[in-house]
N, C-alpha and C. Protein backbone atom coordinates (compact mmCIF):
# COMPACT_ATOMS: atom_id res chain seq x y z
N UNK A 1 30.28 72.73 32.54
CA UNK A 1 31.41 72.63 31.64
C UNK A 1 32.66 72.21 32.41
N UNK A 2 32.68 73.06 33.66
CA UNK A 2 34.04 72.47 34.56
C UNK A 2 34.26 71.07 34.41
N UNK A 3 32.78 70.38 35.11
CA UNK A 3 32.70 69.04 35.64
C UNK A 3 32.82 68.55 34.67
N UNK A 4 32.60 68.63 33.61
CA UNK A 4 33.33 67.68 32.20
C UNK A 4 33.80 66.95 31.88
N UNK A 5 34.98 68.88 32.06
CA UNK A 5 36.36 68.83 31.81
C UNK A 5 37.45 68.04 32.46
N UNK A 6 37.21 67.89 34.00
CA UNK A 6 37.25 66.94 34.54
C UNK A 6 37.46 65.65 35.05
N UNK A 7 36.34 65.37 34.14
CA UNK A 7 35.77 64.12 34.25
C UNK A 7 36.43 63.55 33.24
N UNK A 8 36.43 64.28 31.96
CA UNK A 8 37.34 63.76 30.57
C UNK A 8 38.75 63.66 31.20
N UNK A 9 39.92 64.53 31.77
CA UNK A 9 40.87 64.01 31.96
C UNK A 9 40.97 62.94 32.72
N UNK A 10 40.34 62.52 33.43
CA UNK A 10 40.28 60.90 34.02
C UNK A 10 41.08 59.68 33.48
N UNK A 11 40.50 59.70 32.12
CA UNK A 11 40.44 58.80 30.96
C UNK A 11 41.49 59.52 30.06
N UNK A 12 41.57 60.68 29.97
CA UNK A 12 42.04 61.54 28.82
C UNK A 12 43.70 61.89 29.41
N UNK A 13 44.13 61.14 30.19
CA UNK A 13 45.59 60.81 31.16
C UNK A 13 46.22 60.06 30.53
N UNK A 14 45.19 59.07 30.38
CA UNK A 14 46.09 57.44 29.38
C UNK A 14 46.17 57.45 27.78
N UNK A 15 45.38 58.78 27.11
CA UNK A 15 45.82 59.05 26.18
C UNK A 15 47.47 59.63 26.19
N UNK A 16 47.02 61.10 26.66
CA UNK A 16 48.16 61.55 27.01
C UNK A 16 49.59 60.66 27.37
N UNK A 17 49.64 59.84 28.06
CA UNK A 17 50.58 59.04 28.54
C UNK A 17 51.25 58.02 27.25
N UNK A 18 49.78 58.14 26.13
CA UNK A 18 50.31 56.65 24.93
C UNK A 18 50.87 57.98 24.15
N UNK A 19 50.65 59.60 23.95
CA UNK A 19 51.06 60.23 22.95
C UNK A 19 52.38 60.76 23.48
N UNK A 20 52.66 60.37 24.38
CA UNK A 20 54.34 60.69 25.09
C UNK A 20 55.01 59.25 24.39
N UNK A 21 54.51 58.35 24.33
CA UNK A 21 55.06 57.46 23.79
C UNK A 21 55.00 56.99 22.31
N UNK A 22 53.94 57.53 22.25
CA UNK A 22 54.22 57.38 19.82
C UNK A 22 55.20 58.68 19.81
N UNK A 23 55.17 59.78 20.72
CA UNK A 23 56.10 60.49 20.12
C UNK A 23 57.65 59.76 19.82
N UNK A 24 58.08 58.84 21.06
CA UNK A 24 59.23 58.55 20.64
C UNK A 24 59.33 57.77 19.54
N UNK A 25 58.37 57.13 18.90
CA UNK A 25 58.91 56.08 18.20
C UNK A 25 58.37 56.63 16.73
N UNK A 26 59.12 56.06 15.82
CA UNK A 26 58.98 56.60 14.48
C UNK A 26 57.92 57.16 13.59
N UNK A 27 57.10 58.04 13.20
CA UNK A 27 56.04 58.32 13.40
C UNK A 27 55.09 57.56 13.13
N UNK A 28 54.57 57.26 14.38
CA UNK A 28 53.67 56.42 14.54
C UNK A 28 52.41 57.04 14.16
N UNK A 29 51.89 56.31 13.44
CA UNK A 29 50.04 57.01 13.13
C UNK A 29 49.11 56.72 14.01
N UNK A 30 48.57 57.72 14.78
CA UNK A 30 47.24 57.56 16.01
C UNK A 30 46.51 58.47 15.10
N UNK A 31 44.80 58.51 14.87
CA UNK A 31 43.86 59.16 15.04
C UNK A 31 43.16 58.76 15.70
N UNK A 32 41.72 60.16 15.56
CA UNK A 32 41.02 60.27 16.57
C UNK A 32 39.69 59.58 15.87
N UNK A 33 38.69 58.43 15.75
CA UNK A 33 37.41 58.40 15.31
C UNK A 33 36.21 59.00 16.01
N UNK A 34 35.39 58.54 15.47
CA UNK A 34 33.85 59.57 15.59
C UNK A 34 33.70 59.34 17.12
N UNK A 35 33.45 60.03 17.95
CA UNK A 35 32.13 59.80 18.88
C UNK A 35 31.34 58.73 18.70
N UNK A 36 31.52 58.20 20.00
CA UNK A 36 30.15 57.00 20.20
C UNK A 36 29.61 57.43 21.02
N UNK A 37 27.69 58.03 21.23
CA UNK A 37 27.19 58.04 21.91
C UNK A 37 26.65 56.88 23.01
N UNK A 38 26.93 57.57 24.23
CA UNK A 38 26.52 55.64 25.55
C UNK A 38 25.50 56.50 26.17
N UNK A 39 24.79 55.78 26.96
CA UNK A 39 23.91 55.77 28.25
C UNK A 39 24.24 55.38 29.49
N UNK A 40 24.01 55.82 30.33
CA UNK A 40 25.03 55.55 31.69
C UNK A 40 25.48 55.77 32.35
N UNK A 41 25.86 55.85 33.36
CA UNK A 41 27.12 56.35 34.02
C UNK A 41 28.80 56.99 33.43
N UNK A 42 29.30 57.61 33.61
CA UNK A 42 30.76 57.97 32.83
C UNK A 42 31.69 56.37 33.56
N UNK A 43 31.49 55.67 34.24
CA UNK A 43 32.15 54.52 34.82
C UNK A 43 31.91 53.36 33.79
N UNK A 44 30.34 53.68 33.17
CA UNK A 44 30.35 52.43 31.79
C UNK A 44 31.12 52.53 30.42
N UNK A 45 31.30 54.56 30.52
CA UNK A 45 32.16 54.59 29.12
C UNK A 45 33.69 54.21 29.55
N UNK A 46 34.44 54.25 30.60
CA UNK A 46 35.67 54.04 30.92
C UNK A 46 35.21 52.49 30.83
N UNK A 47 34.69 51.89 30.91
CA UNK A 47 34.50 50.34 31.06
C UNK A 47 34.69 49.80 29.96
N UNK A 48 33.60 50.35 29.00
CA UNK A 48 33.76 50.44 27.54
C UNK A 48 35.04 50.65 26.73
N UNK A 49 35.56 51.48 27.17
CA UNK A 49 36.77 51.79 26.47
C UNK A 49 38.00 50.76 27.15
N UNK A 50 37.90 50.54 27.91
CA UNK A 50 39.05 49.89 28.73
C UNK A 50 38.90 48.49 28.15
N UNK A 51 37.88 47.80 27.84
CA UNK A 51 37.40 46.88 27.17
C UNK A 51 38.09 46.86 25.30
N UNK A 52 37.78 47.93 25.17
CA UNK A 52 37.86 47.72 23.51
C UNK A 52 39.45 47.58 23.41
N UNK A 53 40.15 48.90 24.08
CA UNK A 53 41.73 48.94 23.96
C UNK A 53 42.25 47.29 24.80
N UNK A 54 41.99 46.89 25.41
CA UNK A 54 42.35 45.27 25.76
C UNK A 54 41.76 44.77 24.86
N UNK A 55 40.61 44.81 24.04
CA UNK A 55 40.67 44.01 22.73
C UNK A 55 41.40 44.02 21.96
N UNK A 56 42.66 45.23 21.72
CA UNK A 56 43.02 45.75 20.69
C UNK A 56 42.72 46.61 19.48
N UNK A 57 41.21 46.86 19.69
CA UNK A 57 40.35 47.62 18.90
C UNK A 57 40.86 49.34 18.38
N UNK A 58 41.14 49.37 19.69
CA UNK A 58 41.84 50.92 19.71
C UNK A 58 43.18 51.15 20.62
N UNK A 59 43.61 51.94 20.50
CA UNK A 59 44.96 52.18 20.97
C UNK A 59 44.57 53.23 22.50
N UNK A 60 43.51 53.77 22.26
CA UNK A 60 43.79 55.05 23.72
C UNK A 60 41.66 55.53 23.61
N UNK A 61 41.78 56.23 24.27
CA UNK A 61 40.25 56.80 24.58
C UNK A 61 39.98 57.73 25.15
N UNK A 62 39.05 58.69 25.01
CA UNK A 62 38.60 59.79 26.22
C UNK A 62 36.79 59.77 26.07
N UNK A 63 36.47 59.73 27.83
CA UNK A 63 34.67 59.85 27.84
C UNK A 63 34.53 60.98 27.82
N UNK A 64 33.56 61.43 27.43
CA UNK A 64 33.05 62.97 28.18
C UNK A 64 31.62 62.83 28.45
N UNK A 65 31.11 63.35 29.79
CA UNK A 65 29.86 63.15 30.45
C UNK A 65 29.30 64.23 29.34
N UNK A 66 27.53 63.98 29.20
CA UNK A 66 27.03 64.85 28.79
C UNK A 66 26.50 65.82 29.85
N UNK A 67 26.28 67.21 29.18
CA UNK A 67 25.31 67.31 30.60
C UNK A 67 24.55 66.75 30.79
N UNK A 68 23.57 67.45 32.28
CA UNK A 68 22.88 66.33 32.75
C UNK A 68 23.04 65.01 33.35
N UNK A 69 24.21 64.33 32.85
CA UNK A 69 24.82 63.23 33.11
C UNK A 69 23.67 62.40 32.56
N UNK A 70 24.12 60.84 33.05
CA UNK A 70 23.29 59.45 32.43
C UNK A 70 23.60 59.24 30.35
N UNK A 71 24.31 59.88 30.18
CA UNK A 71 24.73 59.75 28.82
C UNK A 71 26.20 60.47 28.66
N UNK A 72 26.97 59.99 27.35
CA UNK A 72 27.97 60.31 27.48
C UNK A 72 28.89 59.68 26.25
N UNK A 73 29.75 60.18 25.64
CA UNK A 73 30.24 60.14 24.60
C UNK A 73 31.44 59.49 24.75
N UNK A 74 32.35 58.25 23.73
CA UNK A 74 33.48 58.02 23.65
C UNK A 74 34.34 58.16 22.72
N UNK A 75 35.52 58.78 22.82
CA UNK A 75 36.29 59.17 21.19
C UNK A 75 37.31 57.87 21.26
N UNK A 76 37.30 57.17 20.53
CA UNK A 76 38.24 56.04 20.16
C UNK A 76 39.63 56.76 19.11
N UNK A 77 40.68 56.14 19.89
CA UNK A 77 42.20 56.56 18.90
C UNK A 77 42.36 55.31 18.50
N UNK A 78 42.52 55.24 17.27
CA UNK A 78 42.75 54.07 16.39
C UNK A 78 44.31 54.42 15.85
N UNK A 79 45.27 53.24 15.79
CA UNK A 79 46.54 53.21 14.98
C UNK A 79 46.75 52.32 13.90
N UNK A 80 47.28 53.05 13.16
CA UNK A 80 47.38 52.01 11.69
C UNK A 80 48.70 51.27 11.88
């Protein structure tokens, strides 16, 4: 559970860092969507996500390793 926890703030920094910044600005709408289950390394879901938000797809992201590792979940923040 430690190693996770962890491992999610990695990724879960640059959320933090975009919700210091919708705070200032007028209320801005961020949610959180479903979980995407990956396979992999936690380096393919940061890949993944780093990918989609340079698409514009989403605004922010956090991985979380499963246990066990080699799988691993991504929560996408979407803004309207």
């Amino acid at each position: 559970m430690r190693k996770n926890l962890k491992k999610a703030a990695i990724v879960g920094a640059g959320v933090l860092a975009f919700s210091g910044i919708a705070t200032g600005m007028a209320q801005a709408s961020v949610w959180q969507g479903a979980d995407i289950p990956g396979k992999g390394s936690l380096q393919e879901c940061t890949n993944w996500g780093n990918a989609l938000q340079a698409h514009g797809t989403i605004v922010g992201f956090a991985c979380m390793e499963n246990e066990g590792g080699n799988s691993w979940e991504l929560t996408p923040y979407y803004s309207n």
